[in-house]
C-alpha atoms as a PDB file:
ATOM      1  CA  UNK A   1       0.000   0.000   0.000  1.00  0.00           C
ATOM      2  CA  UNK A   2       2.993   2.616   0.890  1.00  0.00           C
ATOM      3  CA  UNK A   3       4.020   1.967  -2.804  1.00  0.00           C
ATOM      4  CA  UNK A   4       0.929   2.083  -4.183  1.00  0.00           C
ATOM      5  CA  UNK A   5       0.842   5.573  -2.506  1.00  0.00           C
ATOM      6  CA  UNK A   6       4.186   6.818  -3.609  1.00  0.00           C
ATOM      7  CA  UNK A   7       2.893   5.937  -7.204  1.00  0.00           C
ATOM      8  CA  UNK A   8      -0.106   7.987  -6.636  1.00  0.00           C
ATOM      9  CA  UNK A   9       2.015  11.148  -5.795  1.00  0.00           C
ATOM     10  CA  UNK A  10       3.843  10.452  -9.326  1.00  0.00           C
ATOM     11  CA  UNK A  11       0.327  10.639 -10.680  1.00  0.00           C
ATOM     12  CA  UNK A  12      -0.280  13.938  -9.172  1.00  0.00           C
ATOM     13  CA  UNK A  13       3.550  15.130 -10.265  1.00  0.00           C
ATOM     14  CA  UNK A  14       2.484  14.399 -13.727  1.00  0.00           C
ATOM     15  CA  UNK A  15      -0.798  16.035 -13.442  1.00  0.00           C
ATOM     16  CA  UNK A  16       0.820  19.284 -11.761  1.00  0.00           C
ATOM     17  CA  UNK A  17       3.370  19.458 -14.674  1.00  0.00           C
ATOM     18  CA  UNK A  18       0.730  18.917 -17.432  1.00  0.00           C
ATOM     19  CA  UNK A  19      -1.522  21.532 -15.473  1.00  0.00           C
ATOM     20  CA  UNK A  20       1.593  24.130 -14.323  1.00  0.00           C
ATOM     21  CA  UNK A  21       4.603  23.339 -16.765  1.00  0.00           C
ATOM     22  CA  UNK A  22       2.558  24.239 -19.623  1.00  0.00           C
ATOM     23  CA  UNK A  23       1.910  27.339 -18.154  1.00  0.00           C
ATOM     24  CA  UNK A  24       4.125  29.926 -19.147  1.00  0.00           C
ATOM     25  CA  UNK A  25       3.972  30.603 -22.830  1.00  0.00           C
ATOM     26  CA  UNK A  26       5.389  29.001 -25.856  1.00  0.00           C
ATOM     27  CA  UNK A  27       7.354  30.831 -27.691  1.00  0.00           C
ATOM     28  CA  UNK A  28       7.023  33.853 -30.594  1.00  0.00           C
ATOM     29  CA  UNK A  29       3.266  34.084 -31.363  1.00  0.00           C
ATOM     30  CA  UNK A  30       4.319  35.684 -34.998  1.00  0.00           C
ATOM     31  CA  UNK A  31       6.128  31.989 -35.311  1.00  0.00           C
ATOM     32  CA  UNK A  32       3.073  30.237 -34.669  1.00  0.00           C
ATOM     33  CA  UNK A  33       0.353  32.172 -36.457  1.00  0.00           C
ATOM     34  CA  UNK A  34      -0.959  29.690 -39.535  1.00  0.00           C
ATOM     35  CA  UNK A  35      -2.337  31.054 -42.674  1.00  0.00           C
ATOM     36  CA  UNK A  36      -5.216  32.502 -42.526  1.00  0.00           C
ATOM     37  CA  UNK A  37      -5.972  31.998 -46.569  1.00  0.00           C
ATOM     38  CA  UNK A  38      -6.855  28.668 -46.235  1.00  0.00           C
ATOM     39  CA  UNK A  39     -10.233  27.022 -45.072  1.00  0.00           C
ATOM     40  CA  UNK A  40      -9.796  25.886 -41.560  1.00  0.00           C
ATOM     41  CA  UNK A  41     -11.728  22.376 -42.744  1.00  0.00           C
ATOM     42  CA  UNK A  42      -9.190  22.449 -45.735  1.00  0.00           C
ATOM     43  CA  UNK A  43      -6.410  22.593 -43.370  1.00  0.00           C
ATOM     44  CA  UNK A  44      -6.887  20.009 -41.531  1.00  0.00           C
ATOM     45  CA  UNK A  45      -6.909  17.312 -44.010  1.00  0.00           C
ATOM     46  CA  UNK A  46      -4.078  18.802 -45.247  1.00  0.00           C
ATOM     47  CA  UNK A  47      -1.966  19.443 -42.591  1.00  0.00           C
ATOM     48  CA  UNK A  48      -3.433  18.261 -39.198  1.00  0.00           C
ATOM     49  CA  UNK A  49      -0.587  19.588 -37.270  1.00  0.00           C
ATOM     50  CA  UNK A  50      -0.519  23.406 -38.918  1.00  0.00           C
ATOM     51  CA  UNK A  51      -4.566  22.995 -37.960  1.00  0.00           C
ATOM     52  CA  UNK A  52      -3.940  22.291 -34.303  1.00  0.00           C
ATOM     53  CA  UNK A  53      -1.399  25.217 -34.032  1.00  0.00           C
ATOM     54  CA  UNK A  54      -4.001  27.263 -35.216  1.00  0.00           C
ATOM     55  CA  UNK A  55      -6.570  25.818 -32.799  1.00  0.00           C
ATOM     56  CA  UNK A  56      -4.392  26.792 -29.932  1.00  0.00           C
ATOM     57  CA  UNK A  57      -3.757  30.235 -31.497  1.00  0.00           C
ATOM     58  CA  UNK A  58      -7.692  30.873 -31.670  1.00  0.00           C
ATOM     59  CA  UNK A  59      -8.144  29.843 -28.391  1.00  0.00           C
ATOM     60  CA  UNK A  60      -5.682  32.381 -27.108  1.00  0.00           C
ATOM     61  CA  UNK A  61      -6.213  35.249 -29.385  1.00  0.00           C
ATOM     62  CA  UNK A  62     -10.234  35.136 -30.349  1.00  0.00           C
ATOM     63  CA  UNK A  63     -11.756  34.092 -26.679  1.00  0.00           C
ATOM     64  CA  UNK A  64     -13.074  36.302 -24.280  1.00  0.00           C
ATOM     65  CA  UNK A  65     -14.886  34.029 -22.509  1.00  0.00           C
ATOM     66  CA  UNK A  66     -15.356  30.387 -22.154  1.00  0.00           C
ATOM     67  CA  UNK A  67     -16.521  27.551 -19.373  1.00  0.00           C
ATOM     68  CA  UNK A  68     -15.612  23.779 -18.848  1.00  0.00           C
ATOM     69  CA  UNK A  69     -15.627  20.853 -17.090  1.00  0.00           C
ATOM     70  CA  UNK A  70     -12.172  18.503 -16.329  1.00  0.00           C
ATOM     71  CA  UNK A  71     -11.412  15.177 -14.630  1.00  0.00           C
ATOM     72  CA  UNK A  72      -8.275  13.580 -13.078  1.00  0.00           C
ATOM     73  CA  UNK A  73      -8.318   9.728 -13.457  1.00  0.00           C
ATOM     74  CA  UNK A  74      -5.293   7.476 -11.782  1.00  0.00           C
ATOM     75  CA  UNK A  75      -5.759   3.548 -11.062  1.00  0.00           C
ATOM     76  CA  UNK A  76      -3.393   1.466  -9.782  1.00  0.00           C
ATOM     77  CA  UNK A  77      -3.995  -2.189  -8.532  1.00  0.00           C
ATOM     78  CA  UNK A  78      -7.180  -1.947  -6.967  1.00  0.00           C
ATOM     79  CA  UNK A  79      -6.739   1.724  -5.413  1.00  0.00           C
ATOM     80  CA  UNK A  80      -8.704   5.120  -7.654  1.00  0.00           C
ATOM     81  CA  UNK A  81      -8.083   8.543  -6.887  1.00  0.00           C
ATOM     82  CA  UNK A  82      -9.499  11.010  -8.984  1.00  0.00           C
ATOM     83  CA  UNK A  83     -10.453  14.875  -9.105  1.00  0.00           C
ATOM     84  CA  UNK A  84     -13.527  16.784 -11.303  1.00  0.00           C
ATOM     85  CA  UNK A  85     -13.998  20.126 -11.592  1.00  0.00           C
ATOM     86  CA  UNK A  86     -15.034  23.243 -13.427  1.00  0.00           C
ATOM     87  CA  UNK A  87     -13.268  26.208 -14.706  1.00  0.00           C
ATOM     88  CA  UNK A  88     -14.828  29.607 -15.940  1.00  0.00           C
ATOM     89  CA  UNK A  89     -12.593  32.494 -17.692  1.00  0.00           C
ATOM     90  CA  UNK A  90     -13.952  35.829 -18.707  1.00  0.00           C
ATOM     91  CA  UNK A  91     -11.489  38.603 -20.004  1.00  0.00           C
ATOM     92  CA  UNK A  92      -9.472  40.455 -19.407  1.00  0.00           C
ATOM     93  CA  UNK A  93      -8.402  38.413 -16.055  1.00  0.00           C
ATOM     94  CA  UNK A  94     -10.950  36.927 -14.514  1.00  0.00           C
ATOM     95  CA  UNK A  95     -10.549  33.063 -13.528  1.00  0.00           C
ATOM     96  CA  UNK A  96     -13.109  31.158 -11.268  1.00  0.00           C
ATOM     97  CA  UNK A  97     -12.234  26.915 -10.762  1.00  0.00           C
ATOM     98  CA  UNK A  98     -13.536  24.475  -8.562  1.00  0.00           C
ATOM     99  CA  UNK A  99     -11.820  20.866  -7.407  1.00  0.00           C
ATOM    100  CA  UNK A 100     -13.116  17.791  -5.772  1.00  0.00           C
ATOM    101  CA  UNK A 101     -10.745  14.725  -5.393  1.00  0.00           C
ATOM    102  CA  UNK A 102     -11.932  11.427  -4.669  1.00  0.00           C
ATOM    103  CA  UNK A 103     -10.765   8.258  -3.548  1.00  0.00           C
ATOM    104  CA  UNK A 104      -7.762   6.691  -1.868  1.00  0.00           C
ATOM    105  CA  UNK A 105      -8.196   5.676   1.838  1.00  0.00           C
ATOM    106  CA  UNK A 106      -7.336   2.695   3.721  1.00  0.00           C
ATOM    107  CA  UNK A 107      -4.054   2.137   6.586  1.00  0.00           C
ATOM    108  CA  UNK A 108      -1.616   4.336   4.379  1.00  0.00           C
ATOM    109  CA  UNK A 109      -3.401   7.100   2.393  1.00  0.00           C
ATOM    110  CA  UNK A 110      -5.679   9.698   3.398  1.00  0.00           C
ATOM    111  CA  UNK A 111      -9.536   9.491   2.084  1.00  0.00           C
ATOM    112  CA  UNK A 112      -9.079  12.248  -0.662  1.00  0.00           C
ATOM    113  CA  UNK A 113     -13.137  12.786  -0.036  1.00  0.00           C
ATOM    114  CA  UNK A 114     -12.924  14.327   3.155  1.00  0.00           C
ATOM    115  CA  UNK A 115     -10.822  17.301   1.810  1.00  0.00           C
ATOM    116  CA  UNK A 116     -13.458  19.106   0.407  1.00  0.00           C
ATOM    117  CA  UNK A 117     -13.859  21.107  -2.661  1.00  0.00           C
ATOM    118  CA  UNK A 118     -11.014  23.701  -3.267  1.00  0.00           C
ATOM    119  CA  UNK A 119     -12.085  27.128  -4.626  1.00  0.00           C
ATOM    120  CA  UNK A 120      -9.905  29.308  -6.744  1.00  0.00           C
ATOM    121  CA  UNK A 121     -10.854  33.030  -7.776  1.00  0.00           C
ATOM    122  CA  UNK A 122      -8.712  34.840  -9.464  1.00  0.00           C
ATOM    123  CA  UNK A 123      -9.587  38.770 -10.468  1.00  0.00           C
ATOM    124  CA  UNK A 124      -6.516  40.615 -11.839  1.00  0.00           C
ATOM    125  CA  UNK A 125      -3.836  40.590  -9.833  1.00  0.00           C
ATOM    126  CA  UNK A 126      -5.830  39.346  -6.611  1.00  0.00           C
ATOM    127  CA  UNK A 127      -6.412  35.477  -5.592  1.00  0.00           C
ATOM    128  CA  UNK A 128      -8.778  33.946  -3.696  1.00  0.00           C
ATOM    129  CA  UNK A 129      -8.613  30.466  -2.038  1.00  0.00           C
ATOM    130  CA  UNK A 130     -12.007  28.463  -0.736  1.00  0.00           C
ATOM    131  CA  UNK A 131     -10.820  25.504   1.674  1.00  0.00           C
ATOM    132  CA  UNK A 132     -13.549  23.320   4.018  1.00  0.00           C
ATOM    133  CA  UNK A 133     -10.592  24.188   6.630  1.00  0.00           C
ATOM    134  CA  UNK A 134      -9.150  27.651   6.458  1.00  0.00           C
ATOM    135  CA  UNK A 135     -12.249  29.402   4.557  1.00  0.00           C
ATOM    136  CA  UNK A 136     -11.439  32.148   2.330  1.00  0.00           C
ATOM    137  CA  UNK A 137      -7.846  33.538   1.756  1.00  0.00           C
ATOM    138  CA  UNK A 138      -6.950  36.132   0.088  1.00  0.00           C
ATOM    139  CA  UNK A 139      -3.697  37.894  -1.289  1.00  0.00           C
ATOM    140  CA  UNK A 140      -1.915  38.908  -4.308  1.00  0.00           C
ATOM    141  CA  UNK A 141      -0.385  37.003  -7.171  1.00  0.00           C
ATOM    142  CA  UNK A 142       2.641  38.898  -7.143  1.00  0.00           C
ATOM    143  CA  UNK A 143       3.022  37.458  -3.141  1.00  0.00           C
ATOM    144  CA  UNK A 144       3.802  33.981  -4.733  1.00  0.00           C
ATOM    145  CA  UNK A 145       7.292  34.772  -6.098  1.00  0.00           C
ATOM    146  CA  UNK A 146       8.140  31.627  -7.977  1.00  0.00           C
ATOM    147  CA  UNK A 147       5.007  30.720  -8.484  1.00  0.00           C
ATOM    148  CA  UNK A 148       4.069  34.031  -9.686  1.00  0.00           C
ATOM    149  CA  UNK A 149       3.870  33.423 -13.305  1.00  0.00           C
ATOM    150  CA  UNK A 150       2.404  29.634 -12.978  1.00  0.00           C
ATOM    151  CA  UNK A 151      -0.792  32.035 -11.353  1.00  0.00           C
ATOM    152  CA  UNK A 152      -0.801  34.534 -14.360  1.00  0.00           C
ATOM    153  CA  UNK A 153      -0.387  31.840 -16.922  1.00  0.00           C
ATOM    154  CA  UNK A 154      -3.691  30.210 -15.636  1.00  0.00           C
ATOM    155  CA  UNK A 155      -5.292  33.344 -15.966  1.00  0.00           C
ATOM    156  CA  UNK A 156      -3.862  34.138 -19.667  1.00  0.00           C
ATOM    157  CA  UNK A 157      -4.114  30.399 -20.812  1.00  0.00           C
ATOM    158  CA  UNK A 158      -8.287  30.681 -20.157  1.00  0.00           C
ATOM    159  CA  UNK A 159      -8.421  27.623 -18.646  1.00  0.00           C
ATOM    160  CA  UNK A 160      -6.748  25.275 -16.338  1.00  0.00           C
ATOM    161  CA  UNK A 161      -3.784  24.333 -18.763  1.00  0.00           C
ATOM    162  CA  UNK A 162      -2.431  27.181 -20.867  1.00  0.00           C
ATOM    163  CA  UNK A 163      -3.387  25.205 -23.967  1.00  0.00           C
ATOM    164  CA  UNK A 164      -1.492  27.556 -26.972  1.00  0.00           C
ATOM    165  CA  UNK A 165       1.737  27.023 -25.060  1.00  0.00           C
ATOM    166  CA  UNK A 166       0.981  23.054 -24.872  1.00  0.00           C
ATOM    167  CA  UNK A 167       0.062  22.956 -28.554  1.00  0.00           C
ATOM    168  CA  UNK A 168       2.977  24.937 -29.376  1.00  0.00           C
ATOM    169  CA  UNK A 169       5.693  23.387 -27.447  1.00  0.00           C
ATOM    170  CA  UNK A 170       4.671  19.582 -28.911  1.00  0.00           C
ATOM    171  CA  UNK A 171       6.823  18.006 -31.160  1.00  0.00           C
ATOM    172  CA  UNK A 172       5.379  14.988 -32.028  1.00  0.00           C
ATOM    173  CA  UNK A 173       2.942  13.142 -34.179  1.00  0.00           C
ATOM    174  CA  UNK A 174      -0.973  14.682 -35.507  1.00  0.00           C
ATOM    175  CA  UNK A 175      -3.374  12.658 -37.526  1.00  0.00           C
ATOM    176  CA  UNK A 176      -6.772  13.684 -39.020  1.00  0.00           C
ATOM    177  CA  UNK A 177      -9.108  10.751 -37.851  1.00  0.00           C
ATOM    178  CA  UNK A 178     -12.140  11.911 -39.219  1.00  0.00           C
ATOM    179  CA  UNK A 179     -15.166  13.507 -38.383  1.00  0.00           C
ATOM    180  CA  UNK A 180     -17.308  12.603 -35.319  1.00  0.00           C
ATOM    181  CA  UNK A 181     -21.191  14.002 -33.972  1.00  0.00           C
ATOM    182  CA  UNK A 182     -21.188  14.816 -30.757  1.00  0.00           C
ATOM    183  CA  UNK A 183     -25.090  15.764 -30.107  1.00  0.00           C
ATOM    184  CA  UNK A 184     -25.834  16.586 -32.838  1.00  0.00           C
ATOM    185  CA  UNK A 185     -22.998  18.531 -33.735  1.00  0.00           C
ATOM    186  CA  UNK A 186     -19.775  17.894 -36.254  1.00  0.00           C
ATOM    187  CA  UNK A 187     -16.310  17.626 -34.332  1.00  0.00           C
ATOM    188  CA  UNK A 188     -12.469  16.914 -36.458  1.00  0.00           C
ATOM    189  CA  UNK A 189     -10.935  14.451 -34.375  1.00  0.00           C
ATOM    190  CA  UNK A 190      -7.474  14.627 -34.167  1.00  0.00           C
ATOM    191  CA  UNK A 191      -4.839  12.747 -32.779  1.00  0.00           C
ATOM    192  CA  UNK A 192      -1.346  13.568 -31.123  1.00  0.00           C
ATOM    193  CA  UNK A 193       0.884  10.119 -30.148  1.00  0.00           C
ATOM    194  CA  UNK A 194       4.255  10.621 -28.477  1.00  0.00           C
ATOM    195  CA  UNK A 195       5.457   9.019 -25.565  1.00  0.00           C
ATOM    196  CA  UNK A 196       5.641  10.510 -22.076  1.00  0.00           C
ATOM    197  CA  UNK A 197       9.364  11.703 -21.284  1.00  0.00           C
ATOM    198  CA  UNK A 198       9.347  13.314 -24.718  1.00  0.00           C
ATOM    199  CA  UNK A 199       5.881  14.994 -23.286  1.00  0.00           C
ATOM    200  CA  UNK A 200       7.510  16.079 -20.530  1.00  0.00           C
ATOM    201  CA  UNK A 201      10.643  17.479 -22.047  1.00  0.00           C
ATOM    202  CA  UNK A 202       8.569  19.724 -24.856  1.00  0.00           C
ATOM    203  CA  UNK A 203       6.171  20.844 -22.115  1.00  0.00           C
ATOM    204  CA  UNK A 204       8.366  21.394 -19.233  1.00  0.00           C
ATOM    205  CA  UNK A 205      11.482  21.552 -20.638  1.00  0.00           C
ATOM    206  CA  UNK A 206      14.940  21.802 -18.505  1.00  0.00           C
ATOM    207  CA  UNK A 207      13.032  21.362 -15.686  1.00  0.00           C
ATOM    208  CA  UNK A 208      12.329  17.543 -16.665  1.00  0.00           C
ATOM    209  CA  UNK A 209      15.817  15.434 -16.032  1.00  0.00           C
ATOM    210  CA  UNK A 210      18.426  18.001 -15.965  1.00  0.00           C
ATOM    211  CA  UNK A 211      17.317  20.744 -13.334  1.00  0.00           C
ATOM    212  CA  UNK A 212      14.306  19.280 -11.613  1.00  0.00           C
ATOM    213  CA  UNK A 213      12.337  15.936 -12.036  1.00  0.00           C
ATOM    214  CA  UNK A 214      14.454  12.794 -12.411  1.00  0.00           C
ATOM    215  CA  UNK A 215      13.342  10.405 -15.071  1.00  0.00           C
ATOM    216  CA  UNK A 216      14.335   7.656 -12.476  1.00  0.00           C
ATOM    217  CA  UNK A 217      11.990   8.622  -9.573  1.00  0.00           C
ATOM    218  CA  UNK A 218      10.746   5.275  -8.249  1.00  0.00           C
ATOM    219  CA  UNK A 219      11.881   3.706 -10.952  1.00  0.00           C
ATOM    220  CA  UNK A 220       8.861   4.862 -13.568  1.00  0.00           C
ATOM    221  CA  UNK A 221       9.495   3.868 -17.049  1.00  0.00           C
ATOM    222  CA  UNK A 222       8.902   7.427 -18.373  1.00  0.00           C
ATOM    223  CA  UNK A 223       9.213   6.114 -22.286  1.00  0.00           C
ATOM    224  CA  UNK A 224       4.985   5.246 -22.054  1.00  0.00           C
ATOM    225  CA  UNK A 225       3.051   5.983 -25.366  1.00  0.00           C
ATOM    226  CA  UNK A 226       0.840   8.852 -24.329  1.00  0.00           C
ATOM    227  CA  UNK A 227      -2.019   9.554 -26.629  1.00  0.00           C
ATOM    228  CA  UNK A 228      -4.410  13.160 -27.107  1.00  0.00           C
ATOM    229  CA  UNK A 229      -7.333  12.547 -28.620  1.00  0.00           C
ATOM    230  CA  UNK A 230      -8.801  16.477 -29.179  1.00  0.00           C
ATOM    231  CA  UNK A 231     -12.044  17.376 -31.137  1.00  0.00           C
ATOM    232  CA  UNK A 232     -12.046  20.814 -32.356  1.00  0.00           C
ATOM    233  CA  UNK A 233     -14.753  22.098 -34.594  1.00  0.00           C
ATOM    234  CA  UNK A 234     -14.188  22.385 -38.254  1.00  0.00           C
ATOM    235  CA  UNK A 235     -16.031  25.683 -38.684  1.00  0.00           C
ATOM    236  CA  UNK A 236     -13.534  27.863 -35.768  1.00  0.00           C
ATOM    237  CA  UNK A 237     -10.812  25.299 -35.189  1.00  0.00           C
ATOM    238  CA  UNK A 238     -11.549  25.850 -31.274  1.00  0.00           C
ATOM    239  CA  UNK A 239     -11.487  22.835 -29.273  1.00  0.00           C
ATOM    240  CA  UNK A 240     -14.254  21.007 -27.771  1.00  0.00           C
ATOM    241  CA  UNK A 241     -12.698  17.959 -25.818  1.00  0.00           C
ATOM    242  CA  UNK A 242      -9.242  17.474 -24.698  1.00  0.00           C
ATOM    243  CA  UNK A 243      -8.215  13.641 -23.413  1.00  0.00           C
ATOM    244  CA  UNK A 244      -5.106  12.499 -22.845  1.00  0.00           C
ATOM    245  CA  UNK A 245      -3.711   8.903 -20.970  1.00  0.00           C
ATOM    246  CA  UNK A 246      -0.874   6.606 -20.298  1.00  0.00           C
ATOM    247  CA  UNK A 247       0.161   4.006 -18.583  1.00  0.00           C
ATOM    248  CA  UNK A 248       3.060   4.350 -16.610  1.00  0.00           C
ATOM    249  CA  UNK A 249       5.681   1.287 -15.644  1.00  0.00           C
ATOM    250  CA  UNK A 250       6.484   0.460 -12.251  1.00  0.00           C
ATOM    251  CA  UNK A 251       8.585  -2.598 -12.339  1.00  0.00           C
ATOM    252  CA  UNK A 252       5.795  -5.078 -10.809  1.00  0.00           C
ATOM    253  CA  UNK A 253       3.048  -2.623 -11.244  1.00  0.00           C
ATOM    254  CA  UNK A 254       1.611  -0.119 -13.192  1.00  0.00           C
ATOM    255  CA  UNK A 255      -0.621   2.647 -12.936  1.00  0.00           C
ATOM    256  CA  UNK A 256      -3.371   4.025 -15.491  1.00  0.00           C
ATOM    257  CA  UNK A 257      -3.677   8.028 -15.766  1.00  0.00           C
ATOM    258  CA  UNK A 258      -6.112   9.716 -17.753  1.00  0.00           C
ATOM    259  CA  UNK A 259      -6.980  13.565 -18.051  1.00  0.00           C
ATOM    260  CA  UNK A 260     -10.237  15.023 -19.799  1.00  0.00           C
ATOM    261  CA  UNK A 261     -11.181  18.592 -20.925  1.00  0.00           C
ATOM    262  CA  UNK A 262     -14.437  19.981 -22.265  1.00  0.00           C
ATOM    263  CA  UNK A 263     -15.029  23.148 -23.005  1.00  0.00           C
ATOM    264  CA  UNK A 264     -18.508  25.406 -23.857  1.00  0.00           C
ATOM    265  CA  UNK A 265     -20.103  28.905 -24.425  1.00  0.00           C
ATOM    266  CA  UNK A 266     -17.429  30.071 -25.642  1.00  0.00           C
ATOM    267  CA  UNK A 267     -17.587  33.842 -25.735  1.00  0.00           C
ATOM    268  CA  UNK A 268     -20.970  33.615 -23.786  1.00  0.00           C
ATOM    269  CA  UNK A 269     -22.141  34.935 -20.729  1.00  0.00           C
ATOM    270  CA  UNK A 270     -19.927  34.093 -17.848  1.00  0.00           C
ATOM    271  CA  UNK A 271     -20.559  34.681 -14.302  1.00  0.00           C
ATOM    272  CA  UNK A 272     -17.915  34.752 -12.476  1.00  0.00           C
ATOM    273  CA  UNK A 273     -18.002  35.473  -8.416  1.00  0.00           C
ATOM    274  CA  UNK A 274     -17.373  38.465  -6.861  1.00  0.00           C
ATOM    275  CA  UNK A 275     -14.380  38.717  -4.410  1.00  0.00           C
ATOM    276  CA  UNK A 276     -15.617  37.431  -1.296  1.00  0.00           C
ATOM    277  CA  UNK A 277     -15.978  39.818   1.540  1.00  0.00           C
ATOM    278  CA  UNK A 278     -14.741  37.535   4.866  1.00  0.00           C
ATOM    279  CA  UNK A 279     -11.506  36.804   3.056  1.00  0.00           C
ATOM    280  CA  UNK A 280      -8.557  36.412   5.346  1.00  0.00           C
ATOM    281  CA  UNK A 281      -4.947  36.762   3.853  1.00  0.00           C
ATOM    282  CA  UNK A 282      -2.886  34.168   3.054  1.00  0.00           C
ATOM    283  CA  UNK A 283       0.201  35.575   5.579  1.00  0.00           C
ATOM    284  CA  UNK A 284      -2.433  35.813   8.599  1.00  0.00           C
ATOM    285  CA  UNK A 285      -4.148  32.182   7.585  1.00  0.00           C
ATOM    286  CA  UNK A 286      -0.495  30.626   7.628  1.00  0.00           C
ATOM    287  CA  UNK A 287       1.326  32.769   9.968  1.00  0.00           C
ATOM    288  CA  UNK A 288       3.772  33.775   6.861  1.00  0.00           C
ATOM    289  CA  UNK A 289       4.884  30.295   6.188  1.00  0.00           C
ATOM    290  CA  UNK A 290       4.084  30.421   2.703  1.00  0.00           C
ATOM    291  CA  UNK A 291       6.496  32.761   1.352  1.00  0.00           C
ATOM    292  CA  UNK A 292       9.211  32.261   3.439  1.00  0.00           C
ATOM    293  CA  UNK A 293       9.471  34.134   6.813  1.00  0.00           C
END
């Protein structure tokens, strides 16, 4: 069971750098901008990979609002732990999310359940934290340091992954699989196959291996096929699912891990919360301990 946990907390490494790493842009937008000439539904039969750039770009540049739904899937043996949630951007910085984990338990690992449902506002420069055990909390971005720009990027990505800057750092295989109705509607599906460590060295970069996490923690066989299936829609290019899984290699065992992404109304109404009122900051809630003094 104290393996099975350890695995777990890979799980949630991986999900943080899928979730985090990809935060924090991708490179020269002029680079990445595709050609607006063509068709978007001509592009991407002919070049599936130019058409997902392009997806990413239009998600960045042509949404001002936009709501969705995500889930956090990891199995290993005959112990779950998951996490749902929804997400809610509305420009020019507002971000509102929501979090429930499930599962785990038993002699070595906490009950995820009784945590709660987190609560993350963010408006501007300000963020808000909901806990079941501290309440609100309140400070600024800029009071995170390091994680500074991880907090901006979720704001400028519009969702909980900055999506353009996981599009654009990918290097690795896109098919065209076809079309696909999703109630009623007409979705591209397309396809991205690498394997994991080459995942995590577009997306996160130096910080995978050589100045950060070591491809040899607990002995995971990082060189797993990962697969993204995404379904964008023909007519914008904008996505409307995001799923990606693996299966990662741990000697004797193994451990399934699955993400999902929908998103809707885009450029809609959004409501997002106003800052709450009974906030406490984040220095007085944790007497300072989380930046440092």
């Amino acid at each position: 069971m104290r393996t099975q946990s350890r695995i777990i907390c890979v799980g949630l490494l991986l999900a943080a750098l899928a979730l985090g790493a990809a935060c924090g842009g991708g490179g020269d937008k002029n680079e990445k901008q595709t050609s607006v000439q063509r068709s978007e539904a001509d592009l991407l039969v002919s070049n599936p990979s130019e058409a997902l750039g392009a997806s990413a770009g239009k998600f960045e540049d042509e949404v001002d609002s936009v709501e969705g739904q995500f889930t956090l899937e990891m199995k290993i043996g005959d112990v779950n732990v998951g996490a749902d949630g929804t997400f809610a951007y509305k420009a020019p910085d507002s971000v509102h999310m929501t979090m429930n984990m499930s599962g785990g338990g038993g002699r070595e690992m906490l009950d995820l359940g009784q945590l709660g449902q987190f609560e993350v506002l963010i408006l501007g420069d300000k963020l808000y934290v909901n806990t079941s055990y501290t309440g609100w909390m309140s400070g600024s971005i800029n009071d995170f340091s390091g994680r500074a720009d991880s907090l901006k990027a979720l704001r400028e990505g519009h969702s909980p992954f900055d999506y353009r800057s996981l599009v654009d750092s990918l290097n690795a295989k896109v098919e065209n699989l076809g079309d696909t109705t999703v109630f009623d509607k007409t979705y591209t599906h397309l396809r991205v196959t690498t394997n994991l460590k080459k995942l995590l060295e577009d997306v996160a970069g130096s910080s995978f291996g050589d100045n950060g996490l070591d491809p040899t923690l607990l002995g995971v066989d990082f060189s797993s096929p990962v697969t993204m299936d995404i379904l964008v829609d023909p007519a914008t290019l904008l996505p409307f699912t995001l799923e990606a899984q693996t299966t990662l290699n741990f000697g004797q065992q193994s451990m399934d891990f699955a993400m999902k992404f929908k998103f809707f109304d885009y450029n809609g109404r959004v409501d997002i919360p106003e800052a709450p009122k009974d906030a406490k900051p984040f220095d007085q809630t944790f007497q300072g301990s989380l930046f440092g003094d």
